[in-house]
PDB file of N, CA and C in Angstrom:
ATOM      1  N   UNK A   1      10.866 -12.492  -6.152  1.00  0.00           N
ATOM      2  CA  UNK A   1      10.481 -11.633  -5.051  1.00  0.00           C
ATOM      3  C   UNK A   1      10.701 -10.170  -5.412  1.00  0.00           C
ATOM      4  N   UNK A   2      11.714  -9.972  -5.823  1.00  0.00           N
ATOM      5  CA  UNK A   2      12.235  -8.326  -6.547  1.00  0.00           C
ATOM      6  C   UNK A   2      10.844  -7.717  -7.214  1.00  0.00           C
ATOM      7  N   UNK A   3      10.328  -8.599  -8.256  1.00  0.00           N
ATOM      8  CA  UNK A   3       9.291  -7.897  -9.317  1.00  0.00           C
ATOM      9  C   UNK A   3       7.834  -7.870  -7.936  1.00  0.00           C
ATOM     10  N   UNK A   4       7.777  -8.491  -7.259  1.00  0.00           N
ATOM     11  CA  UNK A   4       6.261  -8.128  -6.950  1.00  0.00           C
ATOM     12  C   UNK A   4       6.791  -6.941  -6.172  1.00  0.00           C
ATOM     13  N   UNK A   5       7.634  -6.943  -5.189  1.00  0.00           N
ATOM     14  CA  UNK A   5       7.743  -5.520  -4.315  1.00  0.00           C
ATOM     15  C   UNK A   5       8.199  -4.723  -4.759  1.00  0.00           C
ATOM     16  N   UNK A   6       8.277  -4.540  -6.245  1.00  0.00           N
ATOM     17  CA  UNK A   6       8.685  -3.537  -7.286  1.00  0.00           C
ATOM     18  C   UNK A   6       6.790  -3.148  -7.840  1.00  0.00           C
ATOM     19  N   UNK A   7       6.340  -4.269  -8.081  1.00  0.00           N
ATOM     20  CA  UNK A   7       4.799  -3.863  -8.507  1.00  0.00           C
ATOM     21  C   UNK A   7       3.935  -3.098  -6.921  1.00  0.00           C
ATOM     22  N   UNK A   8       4.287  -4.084  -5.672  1.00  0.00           N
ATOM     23  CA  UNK A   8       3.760  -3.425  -4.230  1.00  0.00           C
ATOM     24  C   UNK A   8       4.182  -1.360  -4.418  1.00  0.00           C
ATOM     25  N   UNK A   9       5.188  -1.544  -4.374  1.00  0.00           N
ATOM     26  CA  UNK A   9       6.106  -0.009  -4.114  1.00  0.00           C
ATOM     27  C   UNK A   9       5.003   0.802  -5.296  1.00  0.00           C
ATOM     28  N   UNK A  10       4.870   0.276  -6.591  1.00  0.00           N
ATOM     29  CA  UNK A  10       3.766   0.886  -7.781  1.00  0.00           C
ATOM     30  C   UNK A  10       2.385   1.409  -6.884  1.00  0.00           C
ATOM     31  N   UNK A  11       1.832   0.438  -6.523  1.00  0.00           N
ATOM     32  CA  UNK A  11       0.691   1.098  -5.503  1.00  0.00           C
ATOM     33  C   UNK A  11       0.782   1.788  -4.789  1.00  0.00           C
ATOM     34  N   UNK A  12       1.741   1.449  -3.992  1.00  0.00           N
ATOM     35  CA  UNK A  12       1.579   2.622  -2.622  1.00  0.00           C
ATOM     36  C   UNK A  12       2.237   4.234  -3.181  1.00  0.00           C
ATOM     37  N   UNK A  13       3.003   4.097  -4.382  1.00  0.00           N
ATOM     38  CA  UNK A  13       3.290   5.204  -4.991  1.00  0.00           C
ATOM     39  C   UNK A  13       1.951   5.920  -5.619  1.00  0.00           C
ATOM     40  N   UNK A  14       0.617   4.818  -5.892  1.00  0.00           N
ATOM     41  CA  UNK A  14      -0.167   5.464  -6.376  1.00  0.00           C
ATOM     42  C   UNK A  14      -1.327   6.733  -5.029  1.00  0.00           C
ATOM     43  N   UNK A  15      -0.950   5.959  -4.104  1.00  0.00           N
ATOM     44  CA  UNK A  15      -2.021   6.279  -2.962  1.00  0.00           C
ATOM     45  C   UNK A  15      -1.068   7.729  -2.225  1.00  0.00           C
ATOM     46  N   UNK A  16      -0.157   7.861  -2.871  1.00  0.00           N
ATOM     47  CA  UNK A  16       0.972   9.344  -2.568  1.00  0.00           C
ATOM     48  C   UNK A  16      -0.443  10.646  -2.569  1.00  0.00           C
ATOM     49  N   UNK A  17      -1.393  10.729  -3.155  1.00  0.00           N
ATOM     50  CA  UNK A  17      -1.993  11.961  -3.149  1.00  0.00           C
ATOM     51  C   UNK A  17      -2.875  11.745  -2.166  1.00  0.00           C
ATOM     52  N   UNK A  18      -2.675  12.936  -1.341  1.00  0.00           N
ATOM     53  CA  UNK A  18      -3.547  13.359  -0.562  1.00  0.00           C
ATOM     54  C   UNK A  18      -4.850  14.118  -0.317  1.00  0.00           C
ATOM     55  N   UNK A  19      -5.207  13.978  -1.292  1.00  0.00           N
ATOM     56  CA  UNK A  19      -6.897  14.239  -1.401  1.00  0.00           C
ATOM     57  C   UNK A  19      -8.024  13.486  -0.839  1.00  0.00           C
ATOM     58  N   UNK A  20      -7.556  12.368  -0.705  1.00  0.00           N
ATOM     59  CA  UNK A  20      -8.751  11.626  -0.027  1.00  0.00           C
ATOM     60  C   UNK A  20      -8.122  11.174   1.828  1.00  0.00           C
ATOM     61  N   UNK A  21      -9.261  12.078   2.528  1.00  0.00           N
ATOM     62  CA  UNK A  21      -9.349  11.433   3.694  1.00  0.00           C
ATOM     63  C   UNK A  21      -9.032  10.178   4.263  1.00  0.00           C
ATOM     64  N   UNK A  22      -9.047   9.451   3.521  1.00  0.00           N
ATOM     65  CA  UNK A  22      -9.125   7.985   3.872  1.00  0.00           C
ATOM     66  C   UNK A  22      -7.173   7.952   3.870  1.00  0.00           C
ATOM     67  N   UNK A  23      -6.698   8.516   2.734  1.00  0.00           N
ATOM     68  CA  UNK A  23      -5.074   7.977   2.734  1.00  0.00           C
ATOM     69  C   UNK A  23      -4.742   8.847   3.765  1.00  0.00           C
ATOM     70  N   UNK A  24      -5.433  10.312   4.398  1.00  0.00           N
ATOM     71  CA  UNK A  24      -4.311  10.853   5.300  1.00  0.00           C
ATOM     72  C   UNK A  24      -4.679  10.049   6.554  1.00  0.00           C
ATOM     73  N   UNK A  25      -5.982   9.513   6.449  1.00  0.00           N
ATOM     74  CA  UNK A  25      -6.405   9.068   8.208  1.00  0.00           C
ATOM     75  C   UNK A  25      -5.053   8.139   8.356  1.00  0.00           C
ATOM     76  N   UNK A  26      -4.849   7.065   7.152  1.00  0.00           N
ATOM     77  CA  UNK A  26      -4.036   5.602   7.254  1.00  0.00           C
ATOM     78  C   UNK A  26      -2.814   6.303   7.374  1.00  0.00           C
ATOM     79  N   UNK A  27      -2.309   7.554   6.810  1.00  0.00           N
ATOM     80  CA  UNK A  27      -1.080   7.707   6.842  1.00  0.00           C
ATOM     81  C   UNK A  27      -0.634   8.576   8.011  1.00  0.00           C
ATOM     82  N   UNK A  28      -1.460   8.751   8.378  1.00  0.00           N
ATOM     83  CA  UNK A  28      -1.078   9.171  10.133  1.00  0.00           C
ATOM     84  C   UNK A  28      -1.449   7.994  11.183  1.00  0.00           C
ATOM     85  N   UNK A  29      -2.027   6.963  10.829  1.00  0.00           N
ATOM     86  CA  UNK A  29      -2.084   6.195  11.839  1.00  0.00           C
ATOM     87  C   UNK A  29      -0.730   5.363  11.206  1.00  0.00           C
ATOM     88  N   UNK A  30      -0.330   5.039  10.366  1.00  0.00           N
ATOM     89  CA  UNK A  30       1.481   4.242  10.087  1.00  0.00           C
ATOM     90  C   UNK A  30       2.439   5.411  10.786  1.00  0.00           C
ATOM     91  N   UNK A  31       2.365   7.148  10.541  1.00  0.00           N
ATOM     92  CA  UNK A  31       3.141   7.454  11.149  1.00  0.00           C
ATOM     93  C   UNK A  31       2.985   7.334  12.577  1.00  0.00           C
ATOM     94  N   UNK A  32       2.094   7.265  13.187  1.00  0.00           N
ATOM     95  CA  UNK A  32       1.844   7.091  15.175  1.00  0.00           C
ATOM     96  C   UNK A  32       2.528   6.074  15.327  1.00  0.00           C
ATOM     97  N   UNK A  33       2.128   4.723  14.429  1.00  0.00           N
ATOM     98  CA  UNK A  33       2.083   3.378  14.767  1.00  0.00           C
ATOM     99  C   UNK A  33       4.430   3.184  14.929  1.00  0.00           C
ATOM    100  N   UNK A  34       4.514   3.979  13.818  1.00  0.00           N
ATOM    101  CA  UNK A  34       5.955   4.328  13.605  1.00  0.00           C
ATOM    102  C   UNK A  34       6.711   4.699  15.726  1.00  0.00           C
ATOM    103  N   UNK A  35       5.809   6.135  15.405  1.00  0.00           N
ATOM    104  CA  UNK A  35       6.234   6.860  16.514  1.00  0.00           C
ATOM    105  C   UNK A  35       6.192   6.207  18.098  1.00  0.00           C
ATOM    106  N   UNK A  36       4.935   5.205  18.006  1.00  0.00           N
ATOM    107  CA  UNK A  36       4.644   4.472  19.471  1.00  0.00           C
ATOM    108  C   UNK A  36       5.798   3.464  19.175  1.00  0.00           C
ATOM    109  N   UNK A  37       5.935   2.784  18.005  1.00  0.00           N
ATOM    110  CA  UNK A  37       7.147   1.539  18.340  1.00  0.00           C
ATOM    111  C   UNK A  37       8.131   1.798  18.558  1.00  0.00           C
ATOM    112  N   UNK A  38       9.140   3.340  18.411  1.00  0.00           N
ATOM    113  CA  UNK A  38      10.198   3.861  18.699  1.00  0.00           C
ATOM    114  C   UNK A  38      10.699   4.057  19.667  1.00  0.00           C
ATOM    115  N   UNK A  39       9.690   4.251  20.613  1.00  0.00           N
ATOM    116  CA  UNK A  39       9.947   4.426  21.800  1.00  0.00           C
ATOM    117  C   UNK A  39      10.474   3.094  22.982  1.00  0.00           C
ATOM    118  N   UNK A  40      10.163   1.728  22.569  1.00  0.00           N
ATOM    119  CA  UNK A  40      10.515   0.741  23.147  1.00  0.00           C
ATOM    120  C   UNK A  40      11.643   0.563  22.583  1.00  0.00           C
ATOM    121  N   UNK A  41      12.581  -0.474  23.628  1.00  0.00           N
ATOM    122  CA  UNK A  41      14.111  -0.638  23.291  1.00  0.00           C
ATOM    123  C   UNK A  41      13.829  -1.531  22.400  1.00  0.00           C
ATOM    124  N   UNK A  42      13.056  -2.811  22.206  1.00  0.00           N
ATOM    125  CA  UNK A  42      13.214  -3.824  21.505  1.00  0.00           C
ATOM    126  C   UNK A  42      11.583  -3.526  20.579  1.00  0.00           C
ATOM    127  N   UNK A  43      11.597  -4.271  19.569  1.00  0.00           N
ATOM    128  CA  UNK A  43       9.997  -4.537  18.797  1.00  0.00           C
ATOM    129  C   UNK A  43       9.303  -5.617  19.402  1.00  0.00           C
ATOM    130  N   UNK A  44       8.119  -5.368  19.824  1.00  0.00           N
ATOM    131  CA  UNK A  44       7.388  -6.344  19.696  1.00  0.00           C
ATOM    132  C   UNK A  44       6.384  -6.402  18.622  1.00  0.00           C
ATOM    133  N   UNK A  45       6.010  -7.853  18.194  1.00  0.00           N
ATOM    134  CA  UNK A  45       5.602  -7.753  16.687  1.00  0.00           C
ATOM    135  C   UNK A  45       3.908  -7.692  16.988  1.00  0.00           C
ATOM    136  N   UNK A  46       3.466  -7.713  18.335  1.00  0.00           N
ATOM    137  CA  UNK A  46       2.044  -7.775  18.564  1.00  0.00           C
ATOM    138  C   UNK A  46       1.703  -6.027  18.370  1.00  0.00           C
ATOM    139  N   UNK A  47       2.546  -5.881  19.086  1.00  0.00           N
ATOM    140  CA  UNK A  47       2.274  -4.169  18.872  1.00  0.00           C
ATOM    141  C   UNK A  47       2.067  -3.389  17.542  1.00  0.00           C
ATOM    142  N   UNK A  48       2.435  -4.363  16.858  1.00  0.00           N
ATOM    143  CA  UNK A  48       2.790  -3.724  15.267  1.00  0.00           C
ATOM    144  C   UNK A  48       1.346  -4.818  14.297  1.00  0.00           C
ATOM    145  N   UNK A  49       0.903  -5.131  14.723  1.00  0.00           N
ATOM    146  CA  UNK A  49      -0.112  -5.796  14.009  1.00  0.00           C
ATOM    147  C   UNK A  49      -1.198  -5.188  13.928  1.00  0.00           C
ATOM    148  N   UNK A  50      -1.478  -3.692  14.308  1.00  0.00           N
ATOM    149  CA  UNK A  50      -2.487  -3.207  13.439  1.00  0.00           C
ATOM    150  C   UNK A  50      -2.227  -2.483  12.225  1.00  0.00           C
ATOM    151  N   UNK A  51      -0.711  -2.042  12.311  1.00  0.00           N
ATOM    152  CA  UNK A  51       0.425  -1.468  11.131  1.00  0.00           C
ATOM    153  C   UNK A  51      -0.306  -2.643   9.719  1.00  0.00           C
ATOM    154  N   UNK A  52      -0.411  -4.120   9.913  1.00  0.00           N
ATOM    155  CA  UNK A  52      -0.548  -4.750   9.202  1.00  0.00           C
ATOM    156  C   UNK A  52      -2.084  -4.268   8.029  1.00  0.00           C
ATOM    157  N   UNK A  53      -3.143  -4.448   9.203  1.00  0.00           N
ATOM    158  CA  UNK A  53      -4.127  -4.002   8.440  1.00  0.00           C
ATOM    159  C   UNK A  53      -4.203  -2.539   7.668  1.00  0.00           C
ATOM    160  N   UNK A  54      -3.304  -1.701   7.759  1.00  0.00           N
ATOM    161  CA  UNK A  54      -2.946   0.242   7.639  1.00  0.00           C
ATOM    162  C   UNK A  54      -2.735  -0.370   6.026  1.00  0.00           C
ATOM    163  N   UNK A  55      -1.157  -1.048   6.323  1.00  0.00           N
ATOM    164  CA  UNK A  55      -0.721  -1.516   4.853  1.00  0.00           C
ATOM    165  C   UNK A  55      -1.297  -2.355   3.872  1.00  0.00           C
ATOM    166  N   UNK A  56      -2.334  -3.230   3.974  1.00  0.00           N
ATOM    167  CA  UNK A  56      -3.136  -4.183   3.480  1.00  0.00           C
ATOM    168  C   UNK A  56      -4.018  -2.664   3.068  1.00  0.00           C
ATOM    169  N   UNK A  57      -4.145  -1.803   3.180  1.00  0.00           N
ATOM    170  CA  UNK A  57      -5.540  -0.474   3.240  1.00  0.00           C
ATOM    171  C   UNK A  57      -5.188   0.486   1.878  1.00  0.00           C
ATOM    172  N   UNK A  58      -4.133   0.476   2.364  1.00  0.00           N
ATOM    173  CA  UNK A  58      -3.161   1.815   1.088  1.00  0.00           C
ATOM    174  C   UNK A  58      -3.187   0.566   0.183  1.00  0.00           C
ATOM    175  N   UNK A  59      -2.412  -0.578   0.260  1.00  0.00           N
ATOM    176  CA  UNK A  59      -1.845  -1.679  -0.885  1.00  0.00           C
ATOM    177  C   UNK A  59      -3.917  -1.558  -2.066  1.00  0.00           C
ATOM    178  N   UNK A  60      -4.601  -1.765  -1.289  1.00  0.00           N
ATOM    179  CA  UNK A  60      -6.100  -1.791  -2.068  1.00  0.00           C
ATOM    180  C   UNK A  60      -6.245  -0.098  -2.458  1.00  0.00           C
ATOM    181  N   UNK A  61      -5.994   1.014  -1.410  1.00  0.00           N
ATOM    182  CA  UNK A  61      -6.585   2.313  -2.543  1.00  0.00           C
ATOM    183  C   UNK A  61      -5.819   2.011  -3.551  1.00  0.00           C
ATOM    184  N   UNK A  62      -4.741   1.956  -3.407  1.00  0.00           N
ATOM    185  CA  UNK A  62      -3.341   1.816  -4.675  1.00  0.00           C
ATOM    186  C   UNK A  62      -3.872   1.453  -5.954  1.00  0.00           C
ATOM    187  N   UNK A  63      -4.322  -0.637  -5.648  1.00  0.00           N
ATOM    188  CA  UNK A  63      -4.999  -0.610  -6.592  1.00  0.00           C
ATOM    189  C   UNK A  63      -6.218  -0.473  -7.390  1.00  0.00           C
ATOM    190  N   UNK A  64      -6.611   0.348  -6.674  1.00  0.00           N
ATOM    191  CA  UNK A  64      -7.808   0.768  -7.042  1.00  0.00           C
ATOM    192  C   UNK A  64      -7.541   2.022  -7.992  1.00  0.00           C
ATOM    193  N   UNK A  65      -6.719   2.630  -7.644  1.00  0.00           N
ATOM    194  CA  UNK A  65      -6.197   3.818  -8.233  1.00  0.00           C
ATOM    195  C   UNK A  65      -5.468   3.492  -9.757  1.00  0.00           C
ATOM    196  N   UNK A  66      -4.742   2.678  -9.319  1.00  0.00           N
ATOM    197  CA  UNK A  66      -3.794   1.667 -11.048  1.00  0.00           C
ATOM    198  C   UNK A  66      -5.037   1.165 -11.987  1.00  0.00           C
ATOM    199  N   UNK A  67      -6.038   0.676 -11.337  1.00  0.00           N
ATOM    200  CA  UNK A  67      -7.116  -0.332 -12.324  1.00  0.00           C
ATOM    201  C   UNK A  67      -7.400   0.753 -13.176  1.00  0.00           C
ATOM    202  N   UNK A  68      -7.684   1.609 -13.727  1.00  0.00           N
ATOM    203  CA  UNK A  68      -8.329   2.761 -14.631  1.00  0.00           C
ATOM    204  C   UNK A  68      -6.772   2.947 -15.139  1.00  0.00           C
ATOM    205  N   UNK A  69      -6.341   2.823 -15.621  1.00  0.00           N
ATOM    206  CA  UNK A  69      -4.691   3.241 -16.390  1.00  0.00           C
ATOM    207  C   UNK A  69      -5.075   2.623 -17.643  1.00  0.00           C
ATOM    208  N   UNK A  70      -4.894   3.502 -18.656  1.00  0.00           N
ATOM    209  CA  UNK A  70      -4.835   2.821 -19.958  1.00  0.00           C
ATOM    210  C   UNK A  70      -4.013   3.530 -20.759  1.00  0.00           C
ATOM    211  N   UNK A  71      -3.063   2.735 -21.683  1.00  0.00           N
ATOM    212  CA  UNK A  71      -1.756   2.459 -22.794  1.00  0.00           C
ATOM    213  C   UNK A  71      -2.456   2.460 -23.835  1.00  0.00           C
ATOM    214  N   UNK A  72      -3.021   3.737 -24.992  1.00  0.00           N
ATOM    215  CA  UNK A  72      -2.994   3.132 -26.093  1.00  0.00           C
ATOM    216  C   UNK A  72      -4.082   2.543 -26.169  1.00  0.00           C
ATOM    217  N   UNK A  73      -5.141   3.030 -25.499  1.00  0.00           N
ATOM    218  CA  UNK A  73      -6.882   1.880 -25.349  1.00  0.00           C
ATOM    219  C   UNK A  73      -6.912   0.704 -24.914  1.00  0.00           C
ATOM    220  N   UNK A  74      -5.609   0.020 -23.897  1.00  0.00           N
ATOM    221  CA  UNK A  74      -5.073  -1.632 -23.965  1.00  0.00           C
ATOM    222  C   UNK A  74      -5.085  -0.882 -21.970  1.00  0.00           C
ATOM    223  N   UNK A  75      -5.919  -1.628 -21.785  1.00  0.00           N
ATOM    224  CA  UNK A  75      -6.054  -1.414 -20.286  1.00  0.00           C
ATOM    225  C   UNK A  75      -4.685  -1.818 -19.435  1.00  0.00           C
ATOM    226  N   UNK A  76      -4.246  -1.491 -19.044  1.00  0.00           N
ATOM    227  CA  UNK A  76      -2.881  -1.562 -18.548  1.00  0.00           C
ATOM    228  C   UNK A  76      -2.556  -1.068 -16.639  1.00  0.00           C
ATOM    229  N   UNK A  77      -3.730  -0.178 -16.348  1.00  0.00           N
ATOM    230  CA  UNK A  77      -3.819  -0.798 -14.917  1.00  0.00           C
ATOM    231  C   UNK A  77      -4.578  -1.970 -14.460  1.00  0.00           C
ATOM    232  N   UNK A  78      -5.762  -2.493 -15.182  1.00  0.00           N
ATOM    233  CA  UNK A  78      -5.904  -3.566 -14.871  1.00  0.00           C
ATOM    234  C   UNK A  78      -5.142  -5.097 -14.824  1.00  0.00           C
ATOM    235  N   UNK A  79      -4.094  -5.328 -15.755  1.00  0.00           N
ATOM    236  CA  UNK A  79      -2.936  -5.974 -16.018  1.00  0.00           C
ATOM    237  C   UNK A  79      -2.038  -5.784 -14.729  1.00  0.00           C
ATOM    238  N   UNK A  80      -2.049  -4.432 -14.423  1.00  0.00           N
ATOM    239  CA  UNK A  80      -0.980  -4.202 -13.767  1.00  0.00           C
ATOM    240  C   UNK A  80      -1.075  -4.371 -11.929  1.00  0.00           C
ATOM    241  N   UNK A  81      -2.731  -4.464 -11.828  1.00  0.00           N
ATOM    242  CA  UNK A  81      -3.615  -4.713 -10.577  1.00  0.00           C
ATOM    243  C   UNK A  81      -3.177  -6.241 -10.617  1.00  0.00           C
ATOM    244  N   UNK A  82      -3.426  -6.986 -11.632  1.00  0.00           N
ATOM    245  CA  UNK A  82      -4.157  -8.656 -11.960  1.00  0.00           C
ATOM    246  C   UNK A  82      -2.303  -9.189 -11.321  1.00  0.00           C
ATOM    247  N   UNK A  83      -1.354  -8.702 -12.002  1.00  0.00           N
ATOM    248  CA  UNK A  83       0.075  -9.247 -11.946  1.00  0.00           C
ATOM    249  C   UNK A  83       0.867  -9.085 -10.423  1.00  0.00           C
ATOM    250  N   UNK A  84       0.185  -7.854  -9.930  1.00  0.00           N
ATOM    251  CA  UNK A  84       0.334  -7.742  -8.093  1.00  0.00           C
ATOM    252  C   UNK A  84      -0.251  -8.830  -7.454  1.00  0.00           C
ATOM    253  N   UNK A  85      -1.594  -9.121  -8.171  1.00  0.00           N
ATOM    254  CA  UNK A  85      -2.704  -9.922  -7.039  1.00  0.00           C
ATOM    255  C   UNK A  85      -1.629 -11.863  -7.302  1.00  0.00           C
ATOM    256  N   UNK A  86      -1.240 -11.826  -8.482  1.00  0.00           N
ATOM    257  CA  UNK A  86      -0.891 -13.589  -8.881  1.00  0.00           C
ATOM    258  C   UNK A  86       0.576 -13.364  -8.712  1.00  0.00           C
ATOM    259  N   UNK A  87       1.031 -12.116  -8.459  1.00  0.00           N
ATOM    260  CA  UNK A  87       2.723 -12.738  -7.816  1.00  0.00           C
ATOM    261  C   UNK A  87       2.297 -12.680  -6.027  1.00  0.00           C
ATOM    262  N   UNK A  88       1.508 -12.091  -4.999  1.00  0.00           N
ATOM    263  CA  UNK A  88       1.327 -12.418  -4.054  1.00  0.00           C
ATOM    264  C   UNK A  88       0.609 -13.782  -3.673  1.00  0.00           C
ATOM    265  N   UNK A  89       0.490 -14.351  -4.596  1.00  0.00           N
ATOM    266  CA  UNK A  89      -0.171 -16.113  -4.206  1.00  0.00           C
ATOM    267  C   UNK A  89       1.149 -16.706  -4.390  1.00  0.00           C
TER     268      UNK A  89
END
């Protein structure tokens, strides 16, 4: 479990730049989604299930962003896309 949410944390580290519209729209709707659940005393987990699809959104720019990485001419974001996708099965 350690190594895939060590490879997860890799993506969403990749989707950190803010140049594309698309990561600030998602990253202000996780911070709202943040800000509306704070306000209740307890969580409810229905409330938080569009948070789900936000993170499923960044987790794909991410790797989309890793797939073009190359080591040495030895493609190495694609490896590094392929090893996220077969430790989440």
């Amino acid at each position: 479990m350690g190594d895939a949410s060590t490879l997860d944390r890799l993506s969403l580290l990749a989707v950190v730049r803010w140049r594309d519209w698309r990561v600030r729209l998602l990253d202000v709707l996780v911070a709202a989604m943040f800000l509306w659940s704070s306000m209740y005393h307890a969580l409810y987990e229905h409330y938080s299930a569009p948070l789900t699809a936000t993170a499923l959104a960044l987790h794909l720019i991410g790797m989309r962003r890793i797939c073009p990485w190359k080591s040495k001419g030895w493609p190495l974001g694609g490896f590094l896309v392929f090893t996220m996708i077969q430790s989440a099965v």
